[in-house]
N, C-alpha and C. Protein backbone atom coordinates (compact mmCIF):
# COMPACT_ATOMS: atom_id res chain seq x y z
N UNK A 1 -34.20 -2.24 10.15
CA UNK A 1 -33.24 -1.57 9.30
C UNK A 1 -31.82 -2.04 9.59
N UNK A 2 -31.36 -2.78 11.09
CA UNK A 2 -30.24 -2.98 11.00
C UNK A 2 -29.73 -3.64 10.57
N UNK A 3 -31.11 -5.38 10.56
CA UNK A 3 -30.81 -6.33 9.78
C UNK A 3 -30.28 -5.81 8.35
N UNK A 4 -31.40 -5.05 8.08
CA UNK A 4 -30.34 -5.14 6.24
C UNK A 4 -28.99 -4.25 6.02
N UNK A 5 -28.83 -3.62 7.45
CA UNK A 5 -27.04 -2.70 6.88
C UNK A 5 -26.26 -4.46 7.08
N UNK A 6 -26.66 -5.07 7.77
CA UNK A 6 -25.94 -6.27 8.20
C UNK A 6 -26.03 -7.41 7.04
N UNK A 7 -27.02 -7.29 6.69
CA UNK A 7 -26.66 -8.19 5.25
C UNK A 7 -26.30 -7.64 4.12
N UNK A 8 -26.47 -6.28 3.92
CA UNK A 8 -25.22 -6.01 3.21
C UNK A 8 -23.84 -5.37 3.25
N UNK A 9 -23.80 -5.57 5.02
CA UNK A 9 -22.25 -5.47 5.10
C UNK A 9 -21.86 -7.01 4.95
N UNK A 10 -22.43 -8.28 5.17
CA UNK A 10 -22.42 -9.57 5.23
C UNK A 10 -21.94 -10.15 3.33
N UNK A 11 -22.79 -9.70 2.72
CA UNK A 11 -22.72 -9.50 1.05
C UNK A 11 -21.67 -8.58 0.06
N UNK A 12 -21.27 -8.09 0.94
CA UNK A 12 -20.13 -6.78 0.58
C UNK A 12 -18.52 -7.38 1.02
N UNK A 13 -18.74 -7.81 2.14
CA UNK A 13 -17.94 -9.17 2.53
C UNK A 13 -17.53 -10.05 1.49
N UNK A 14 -18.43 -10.65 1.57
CA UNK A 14 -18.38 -12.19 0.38
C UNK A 14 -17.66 -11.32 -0.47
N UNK A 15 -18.26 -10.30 -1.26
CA UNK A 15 -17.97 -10.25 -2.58
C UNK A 15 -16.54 -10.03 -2.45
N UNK A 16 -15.79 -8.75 -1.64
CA UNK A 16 -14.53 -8.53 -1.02
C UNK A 16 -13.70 -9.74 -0.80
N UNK A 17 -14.28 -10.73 -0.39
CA UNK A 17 -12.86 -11.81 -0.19
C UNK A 17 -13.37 -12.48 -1.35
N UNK A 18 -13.90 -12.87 -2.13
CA UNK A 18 -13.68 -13.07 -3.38
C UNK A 18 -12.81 -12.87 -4.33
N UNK A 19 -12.44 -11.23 -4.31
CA UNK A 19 -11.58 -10.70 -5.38
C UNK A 19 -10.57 -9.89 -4.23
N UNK A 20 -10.41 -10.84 -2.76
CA UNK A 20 -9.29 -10.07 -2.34
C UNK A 20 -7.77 -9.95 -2.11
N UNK A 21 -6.89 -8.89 -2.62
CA UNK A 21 -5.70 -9.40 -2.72
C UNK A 21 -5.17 -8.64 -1.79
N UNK A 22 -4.42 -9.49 -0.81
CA UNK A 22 -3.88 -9.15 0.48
C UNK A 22 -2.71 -7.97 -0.01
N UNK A 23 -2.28 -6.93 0.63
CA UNK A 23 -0.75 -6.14 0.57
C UNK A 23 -0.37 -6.43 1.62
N UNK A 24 0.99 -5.47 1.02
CA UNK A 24 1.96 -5.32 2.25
C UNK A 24 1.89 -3.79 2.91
N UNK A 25 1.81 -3.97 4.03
CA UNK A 25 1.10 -3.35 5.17
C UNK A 25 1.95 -2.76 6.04
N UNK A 26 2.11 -1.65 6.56
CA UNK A 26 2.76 -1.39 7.86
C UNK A 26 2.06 -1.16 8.96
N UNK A 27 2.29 -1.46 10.10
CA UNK A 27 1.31 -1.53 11.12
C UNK A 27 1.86 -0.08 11.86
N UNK A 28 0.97 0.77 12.16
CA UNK A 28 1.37 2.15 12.80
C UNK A 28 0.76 2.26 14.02
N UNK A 29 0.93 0.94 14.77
CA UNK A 29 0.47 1.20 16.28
C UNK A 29 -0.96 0.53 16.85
N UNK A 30 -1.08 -0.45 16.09
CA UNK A 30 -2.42 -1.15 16.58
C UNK A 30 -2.13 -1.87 18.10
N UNK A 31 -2.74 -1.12 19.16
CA UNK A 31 -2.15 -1.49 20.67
C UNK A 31 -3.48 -2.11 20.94
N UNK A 32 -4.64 -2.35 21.20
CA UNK A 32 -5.52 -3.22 21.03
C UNK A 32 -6.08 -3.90 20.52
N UNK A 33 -5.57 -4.40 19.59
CA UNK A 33 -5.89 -5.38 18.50
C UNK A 33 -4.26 -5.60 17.70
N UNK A 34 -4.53 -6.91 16.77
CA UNK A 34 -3.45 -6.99 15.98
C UNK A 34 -4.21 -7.26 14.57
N UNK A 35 -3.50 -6.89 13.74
CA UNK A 35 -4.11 -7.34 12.40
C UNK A 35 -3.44 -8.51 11.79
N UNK A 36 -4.11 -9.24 11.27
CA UNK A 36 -3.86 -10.60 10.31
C UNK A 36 -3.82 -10.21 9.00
N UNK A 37 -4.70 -9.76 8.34
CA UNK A 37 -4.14 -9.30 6.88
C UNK A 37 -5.10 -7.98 6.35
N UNK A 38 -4.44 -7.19 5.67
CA UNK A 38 -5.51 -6.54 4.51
C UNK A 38 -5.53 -6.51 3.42
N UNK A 39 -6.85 -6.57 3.32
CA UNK A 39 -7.13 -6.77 1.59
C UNK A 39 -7.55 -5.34 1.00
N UNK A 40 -6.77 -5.19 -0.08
CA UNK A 40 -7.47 -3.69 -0.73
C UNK A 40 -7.85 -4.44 -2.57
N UNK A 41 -8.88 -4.01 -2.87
CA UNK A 41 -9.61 -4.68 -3.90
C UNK A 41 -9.79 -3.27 -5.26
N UNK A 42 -9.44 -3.15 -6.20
CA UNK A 42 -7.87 -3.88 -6.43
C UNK A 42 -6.93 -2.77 -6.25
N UNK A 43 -5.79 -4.00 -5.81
CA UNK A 43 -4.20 -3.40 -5.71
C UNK A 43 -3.12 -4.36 -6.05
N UNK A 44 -3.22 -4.83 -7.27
CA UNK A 44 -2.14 -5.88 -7.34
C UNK A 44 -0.88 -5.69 -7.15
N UNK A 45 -0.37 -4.48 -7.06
CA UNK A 45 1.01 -4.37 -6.82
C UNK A 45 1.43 -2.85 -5.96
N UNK A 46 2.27 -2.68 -5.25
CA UNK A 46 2.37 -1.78 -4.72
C UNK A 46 3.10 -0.38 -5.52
N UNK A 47 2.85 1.14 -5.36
CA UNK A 47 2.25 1.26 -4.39
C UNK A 47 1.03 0.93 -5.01
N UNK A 48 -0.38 0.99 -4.74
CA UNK A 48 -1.92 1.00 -5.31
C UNK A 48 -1.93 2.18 -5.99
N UNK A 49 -2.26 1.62 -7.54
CA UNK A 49 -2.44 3.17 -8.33
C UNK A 49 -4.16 2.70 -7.95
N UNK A 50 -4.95 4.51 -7.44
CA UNK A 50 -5.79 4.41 -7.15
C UNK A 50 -6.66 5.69 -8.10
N UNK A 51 -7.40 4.98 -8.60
CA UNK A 51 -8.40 6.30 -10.05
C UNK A 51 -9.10 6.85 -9.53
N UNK A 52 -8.99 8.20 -10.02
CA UNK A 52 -9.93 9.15 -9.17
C UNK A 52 -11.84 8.57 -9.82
N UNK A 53 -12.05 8.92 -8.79
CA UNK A 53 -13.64 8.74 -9.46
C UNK A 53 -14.15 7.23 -9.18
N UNK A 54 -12.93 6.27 -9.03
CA UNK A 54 -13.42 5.10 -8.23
C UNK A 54 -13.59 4.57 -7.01
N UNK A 55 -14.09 3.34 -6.73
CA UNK A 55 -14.15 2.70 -5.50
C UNK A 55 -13.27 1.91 -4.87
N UNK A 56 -12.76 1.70 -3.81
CA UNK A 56 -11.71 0.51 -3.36
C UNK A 56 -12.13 -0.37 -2.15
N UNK A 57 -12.42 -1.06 -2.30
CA UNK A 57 -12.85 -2.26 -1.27
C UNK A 57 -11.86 -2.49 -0.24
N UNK A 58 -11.58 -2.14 1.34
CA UNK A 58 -10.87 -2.45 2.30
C UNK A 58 -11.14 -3.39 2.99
N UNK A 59 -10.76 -4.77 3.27
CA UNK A 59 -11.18 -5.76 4.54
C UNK A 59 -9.93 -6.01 5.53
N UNK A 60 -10.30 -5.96 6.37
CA UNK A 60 -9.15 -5.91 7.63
C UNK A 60 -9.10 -6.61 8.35
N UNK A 61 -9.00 -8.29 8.03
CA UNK A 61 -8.88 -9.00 9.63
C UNK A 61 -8.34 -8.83 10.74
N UNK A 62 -8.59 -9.06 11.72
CA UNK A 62 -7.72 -8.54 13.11
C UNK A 62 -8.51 -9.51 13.92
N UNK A 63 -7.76 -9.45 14.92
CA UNK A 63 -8.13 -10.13 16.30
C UNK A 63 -8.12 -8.99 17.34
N UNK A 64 -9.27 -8.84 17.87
CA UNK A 64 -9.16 -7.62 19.40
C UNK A 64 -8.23 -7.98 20.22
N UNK A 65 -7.35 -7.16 21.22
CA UNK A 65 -7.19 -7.34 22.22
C UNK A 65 -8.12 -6.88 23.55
N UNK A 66 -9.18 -6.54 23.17
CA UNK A 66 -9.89 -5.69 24.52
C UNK A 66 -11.64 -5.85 23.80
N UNK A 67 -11.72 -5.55 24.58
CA UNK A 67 -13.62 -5.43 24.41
C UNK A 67 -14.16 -4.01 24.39
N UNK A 68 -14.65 -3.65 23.45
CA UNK A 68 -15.26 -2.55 23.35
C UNK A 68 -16.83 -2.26 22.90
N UNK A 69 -17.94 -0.95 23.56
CA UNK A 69 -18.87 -1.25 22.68
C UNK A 69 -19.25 -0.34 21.31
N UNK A 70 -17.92 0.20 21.23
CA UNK A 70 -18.01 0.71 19.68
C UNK A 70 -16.71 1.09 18.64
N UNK A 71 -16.51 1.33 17.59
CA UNK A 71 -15.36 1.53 16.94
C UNK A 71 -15.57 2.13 15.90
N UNK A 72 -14.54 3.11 15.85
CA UNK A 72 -14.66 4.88 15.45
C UNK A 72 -13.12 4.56 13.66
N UNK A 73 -13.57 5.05 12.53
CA UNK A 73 -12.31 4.27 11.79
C UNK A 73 -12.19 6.05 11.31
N UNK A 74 -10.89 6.25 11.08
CA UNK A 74 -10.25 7.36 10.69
C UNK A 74 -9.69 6.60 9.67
N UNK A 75 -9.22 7.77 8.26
CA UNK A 75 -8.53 7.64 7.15
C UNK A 75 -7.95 8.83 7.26
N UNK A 76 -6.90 8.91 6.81
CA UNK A 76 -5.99 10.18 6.18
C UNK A 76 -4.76 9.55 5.46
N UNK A 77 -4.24 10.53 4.54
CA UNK A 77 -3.50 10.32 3.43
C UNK A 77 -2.24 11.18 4.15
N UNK A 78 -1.14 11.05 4.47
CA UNK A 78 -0.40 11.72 5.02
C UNK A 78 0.99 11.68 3.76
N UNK A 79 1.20 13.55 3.81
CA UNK A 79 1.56 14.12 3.00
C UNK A 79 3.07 14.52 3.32
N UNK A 80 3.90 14.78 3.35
CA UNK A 80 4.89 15.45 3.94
C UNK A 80 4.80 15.57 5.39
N UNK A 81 4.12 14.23 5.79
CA UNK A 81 4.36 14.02 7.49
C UNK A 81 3.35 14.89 7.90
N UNK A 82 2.03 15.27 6.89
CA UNK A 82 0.82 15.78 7.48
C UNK A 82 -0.33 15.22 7.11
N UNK A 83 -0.79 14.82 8.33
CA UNK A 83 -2.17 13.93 7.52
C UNK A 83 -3.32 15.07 7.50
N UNK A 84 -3.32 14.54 6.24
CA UNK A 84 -4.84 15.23 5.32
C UNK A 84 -6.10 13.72 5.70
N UNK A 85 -7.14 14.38 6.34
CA UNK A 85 -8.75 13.01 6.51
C UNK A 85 -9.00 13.14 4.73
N UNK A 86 -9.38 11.92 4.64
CA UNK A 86 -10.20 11.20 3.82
C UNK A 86 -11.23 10.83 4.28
N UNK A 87 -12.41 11.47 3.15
CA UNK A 87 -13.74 10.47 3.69
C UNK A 87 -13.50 9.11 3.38
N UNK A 88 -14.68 8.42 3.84
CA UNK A 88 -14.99 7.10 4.01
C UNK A 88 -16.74 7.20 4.37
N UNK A 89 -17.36 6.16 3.51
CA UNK A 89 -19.06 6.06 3.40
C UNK A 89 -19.31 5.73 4.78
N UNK A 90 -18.78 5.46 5.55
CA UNK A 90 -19.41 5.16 7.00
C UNK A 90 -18.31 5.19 8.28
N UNK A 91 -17.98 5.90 9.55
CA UNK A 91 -17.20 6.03 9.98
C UNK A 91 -17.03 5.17 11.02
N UNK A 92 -18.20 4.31 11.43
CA UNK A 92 -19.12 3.55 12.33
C UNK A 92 -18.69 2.08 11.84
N UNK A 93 -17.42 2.02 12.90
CA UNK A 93 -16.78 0.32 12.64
C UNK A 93 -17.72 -0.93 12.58
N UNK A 94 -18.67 -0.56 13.67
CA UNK A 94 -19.72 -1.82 14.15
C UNK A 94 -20.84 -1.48 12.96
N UNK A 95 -21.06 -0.84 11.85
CA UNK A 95 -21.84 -1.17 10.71
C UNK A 95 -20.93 -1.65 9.77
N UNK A 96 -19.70 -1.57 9.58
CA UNK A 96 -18.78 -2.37 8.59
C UNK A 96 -18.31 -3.50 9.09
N UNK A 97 -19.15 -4.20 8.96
CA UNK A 97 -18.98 -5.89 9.13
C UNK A 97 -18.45 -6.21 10.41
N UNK A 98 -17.98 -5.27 11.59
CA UNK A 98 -17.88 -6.05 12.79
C UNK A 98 -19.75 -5.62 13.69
N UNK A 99 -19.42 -6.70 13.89
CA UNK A 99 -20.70 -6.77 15.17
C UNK A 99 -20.88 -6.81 16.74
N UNK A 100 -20.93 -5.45 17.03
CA UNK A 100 -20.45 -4.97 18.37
C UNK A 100 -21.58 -5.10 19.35
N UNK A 101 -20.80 -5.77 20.41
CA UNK A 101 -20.10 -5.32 20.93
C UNK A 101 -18.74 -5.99 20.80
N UNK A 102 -17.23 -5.68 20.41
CA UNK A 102 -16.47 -6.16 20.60
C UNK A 102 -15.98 -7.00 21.13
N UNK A 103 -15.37 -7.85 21.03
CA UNK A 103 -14.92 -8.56 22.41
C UNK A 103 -13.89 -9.15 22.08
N UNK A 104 -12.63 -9.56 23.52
CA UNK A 104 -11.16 -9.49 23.51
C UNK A 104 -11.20 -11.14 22.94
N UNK A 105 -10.03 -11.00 22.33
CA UNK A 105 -9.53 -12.35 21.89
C UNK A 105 -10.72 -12.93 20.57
N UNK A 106 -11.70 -11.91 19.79
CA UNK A 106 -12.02 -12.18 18.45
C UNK A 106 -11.56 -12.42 17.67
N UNK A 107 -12.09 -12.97 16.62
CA UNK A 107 -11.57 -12.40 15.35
C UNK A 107 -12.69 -11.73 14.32
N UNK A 108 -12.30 -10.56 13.50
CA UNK A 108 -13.14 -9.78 13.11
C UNK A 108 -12.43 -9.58 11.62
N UNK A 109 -13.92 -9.23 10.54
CA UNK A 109 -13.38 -8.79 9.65
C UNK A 109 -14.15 -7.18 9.51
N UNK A 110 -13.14 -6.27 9.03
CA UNK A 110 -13.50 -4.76 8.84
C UNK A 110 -14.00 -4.53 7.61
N UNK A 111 -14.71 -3.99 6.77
CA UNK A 111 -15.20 -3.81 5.42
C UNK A 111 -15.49 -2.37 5.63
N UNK A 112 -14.94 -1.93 4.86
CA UNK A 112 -15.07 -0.37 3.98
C UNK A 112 -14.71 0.13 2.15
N UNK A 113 -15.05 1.09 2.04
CA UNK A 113 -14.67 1.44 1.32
C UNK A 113 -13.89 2.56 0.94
N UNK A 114 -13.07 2.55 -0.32
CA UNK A 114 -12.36 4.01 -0.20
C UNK A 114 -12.35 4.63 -1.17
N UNK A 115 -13.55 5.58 -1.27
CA UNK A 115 -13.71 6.70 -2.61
C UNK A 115 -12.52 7.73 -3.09
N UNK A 116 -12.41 7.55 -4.14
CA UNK A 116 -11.11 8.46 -4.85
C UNK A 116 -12.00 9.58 -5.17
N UNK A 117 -11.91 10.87 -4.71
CA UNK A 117 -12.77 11.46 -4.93
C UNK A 117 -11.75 12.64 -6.44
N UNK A 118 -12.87 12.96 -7.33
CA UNK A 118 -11.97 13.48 -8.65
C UNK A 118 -11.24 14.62 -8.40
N UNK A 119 -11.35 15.25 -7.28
CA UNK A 119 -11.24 16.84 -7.10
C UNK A 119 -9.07 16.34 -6.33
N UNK A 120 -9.34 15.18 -6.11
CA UNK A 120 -7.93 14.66 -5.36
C UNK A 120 -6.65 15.20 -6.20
N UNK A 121 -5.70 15.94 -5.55
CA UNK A 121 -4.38 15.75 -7.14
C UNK A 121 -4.06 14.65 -7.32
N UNK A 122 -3.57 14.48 -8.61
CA UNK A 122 -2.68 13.10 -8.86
C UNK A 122 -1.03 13.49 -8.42
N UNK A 123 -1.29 12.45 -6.76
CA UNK A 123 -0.04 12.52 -5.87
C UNK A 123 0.08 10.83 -5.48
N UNK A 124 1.38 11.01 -5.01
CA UNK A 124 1.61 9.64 -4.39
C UNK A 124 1.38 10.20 -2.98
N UNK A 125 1.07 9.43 -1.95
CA UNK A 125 0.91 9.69 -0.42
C UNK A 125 0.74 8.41 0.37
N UNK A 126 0.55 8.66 1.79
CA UNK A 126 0.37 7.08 2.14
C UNK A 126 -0.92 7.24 2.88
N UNK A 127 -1.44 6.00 2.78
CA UNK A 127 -3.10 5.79 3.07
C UNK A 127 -2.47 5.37 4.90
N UNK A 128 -3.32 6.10 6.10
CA UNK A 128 -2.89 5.41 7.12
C UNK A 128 -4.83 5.64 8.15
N UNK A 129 -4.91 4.46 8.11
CA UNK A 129 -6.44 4.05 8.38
C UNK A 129 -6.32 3.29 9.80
N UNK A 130 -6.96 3.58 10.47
CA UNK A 130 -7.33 3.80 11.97
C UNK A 130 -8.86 3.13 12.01
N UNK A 131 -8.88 2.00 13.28
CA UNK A 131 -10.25 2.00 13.66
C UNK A 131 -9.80 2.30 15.39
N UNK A 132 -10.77 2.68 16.12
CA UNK A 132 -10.26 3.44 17.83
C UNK A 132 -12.19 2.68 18.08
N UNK A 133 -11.23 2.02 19.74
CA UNK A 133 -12.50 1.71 20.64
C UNK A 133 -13.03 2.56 21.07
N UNK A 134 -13.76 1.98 22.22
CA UNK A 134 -14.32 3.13 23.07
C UNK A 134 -13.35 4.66 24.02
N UNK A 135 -12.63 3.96 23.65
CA UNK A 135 -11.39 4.49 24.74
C UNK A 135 -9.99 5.46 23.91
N UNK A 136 -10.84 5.72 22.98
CA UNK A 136 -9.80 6.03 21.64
C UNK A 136 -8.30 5.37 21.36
N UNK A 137 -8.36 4.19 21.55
CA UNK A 137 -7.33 3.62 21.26
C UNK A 137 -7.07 2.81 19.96
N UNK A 138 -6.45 2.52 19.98
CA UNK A 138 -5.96 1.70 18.04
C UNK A 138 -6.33 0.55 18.25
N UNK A 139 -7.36 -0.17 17.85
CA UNK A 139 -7.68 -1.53 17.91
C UNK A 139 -7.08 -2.01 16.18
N UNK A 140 -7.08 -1.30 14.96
CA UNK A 140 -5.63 -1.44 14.54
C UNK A 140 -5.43 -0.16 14.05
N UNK A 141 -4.48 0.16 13.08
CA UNK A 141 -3.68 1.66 12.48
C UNK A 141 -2.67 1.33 11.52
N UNK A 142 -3.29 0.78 10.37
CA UNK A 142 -1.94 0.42 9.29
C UNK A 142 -1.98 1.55 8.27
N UNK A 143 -0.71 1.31 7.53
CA UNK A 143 -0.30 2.56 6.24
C UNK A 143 0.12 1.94 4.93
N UNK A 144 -0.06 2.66 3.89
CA UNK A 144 0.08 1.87 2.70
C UNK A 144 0.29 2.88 1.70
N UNK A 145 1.28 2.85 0.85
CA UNK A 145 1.67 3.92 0.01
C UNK A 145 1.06 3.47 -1.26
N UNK A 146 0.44 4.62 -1.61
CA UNK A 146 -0.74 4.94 -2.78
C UNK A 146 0.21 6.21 -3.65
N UNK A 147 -0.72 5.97 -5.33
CA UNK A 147 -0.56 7.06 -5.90
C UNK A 147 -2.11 6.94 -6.29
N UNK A 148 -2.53 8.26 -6.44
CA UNK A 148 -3.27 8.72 -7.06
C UNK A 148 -3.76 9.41 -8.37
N UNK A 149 -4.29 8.69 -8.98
CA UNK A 149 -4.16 8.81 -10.79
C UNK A 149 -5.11 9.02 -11.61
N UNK A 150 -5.07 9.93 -12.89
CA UNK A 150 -6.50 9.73 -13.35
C UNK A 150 -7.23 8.89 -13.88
């Protein structure tokens, strides 16, 4: 069974850098890792108008700084300097396209997704997405200002 989460986190991949268009990113503290780029699929222009009821493709290159044997990804939409969690289909870094055990001086790509769920208001907020090692630390933590629309 793991083989196939792995080929289609492997296939989910492909398709993601296919149609992926890098943003502009703020980095909010990635102390074990650094990130190289993210792709949010689609967001051609900032902020990301994001439709309720759809899907958004996240890929996150980074390079580790540390070795870990697992990685934990948080989402929240932070509101007036309060973050509200967002789900996400899998919270379990090492089933979204990295293959753990970690290790320092990689390079990795992250694959998720990000459901607009309909019940959301139509607000602007900022997306600030977290993956944490073993050690709960930020292997990365970037933010990205979204509206949310019908």
């Amino acid at each position: 069974m793991e083989t196939v989460y792995r080929l289609l986190a492997a296939l989910l991949a492909l398709g993601a850098l296919c149609e992926a268009e890098p943003v502009k990113f703020r980095d909010c503290g990635s102390t074990v890792g650094k990130i190289l780029q993210v792709d949010v699929t689609p967001c051609p222009t900032l902020p990301c108008v994001l439709r309720k009821g759809k899907s958004y493709a996240v890929n996150v290159t980074f390079t580790s700084k540390t070795s870990s044997q697992t990685s934990v990804a948080a989402v929240h939409g932070i509101l007036s300097g309060i973050p509200i969690p967002f789900s996400i289909p899998n919270s379990d870094g090492c089933k979204s396209g990295i293959r753990c055990p970690i290790r320092n001086n990689q390079n990795y790509h992250y694959i998720n997704y990000l459901p607009v769920k309909n019940e959301y208001p139509s607000i602007k907020v900022v997306v600030e997405w977290e993956l944490k090692d073993e050690n709960n630390k930020d292997i990365f933590c970037w933010r990205l200002p979204v509206q949310i629309a019908n």
